[in-house]
Protein backbone atom coordinates (compact mmCIF):
# COMPACT_ATOMS: atom_id res chain seq x y z
CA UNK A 1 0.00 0.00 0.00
CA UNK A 2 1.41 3.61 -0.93
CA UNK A 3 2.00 6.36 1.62
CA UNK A 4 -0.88 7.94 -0.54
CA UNK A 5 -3.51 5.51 -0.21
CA UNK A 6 -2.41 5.22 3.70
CA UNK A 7 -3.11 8.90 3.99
CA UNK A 8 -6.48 8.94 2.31
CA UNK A 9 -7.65 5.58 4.63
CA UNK A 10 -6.58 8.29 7.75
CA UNK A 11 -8.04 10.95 6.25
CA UNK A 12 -11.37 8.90 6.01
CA UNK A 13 -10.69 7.80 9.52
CA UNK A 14 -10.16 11.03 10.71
CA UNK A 15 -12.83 12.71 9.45
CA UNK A 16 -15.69 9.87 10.61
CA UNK A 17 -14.56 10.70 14.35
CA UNK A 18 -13.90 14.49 13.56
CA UNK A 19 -17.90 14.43 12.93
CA UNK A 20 -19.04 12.02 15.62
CA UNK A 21 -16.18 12.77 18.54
CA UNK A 22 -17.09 16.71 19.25
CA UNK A 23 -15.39 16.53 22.77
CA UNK A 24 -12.06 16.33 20.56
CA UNK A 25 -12.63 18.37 17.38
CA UNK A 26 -9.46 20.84 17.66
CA UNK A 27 -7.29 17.76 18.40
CA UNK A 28 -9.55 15.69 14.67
CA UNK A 29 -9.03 19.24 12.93
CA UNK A 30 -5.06 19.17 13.64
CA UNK A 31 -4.71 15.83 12.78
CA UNK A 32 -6.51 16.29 9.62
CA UNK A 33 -4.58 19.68 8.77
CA UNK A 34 -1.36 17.31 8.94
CA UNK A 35 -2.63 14.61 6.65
CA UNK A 36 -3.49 17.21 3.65
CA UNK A 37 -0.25 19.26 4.58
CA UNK A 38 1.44 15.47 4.07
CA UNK A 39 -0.29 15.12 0.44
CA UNK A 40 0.01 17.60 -0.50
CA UNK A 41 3.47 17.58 0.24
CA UNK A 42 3.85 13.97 -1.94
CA UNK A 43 1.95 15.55 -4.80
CA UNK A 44 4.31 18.46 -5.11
CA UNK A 45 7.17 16.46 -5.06
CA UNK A 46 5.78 13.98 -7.29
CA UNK A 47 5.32 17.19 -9.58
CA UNK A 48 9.19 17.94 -8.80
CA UNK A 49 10.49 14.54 -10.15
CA UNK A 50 8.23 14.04 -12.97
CA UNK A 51 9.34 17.63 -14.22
CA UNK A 52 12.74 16.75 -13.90
C-alpha cells in the first residue's frame, strides 16, 4: 500500500470521528490539517520529479 492511499484511509478515519467525537474536534481538525499538509506535500514532489 502507498503512503498515498495510507493517507487517504486516515483521512477517512479522521474525518468519521472528527464528525461524531465533538469533545475532541481541535485535536480531529489538527490531525486532519497534517494529513493534507502530508499530500500535498507527496503531490508536489511527485510534480518535482516528474518535471525533472
Amino acid at each position: 500500500m502507498s503512503r498515498t492511499e495510507m493517507l487517504r484511509r486516515e483521512r477517512e478515519r479522521v474525518l468519521a470521528n472528527l464528525a461524531s467525537d465533538y469533545e475532541n474536534r481541535t485535536k480531529w481538525l489538527i490531525a486532519l490539517m497534517d494529513i493534507d499538509d502530508e499530500m500535498e506535500e507527496l503531490e508536489d514532489s511527485a510534480d518535482h520529479t516528474n518535471r525533472a
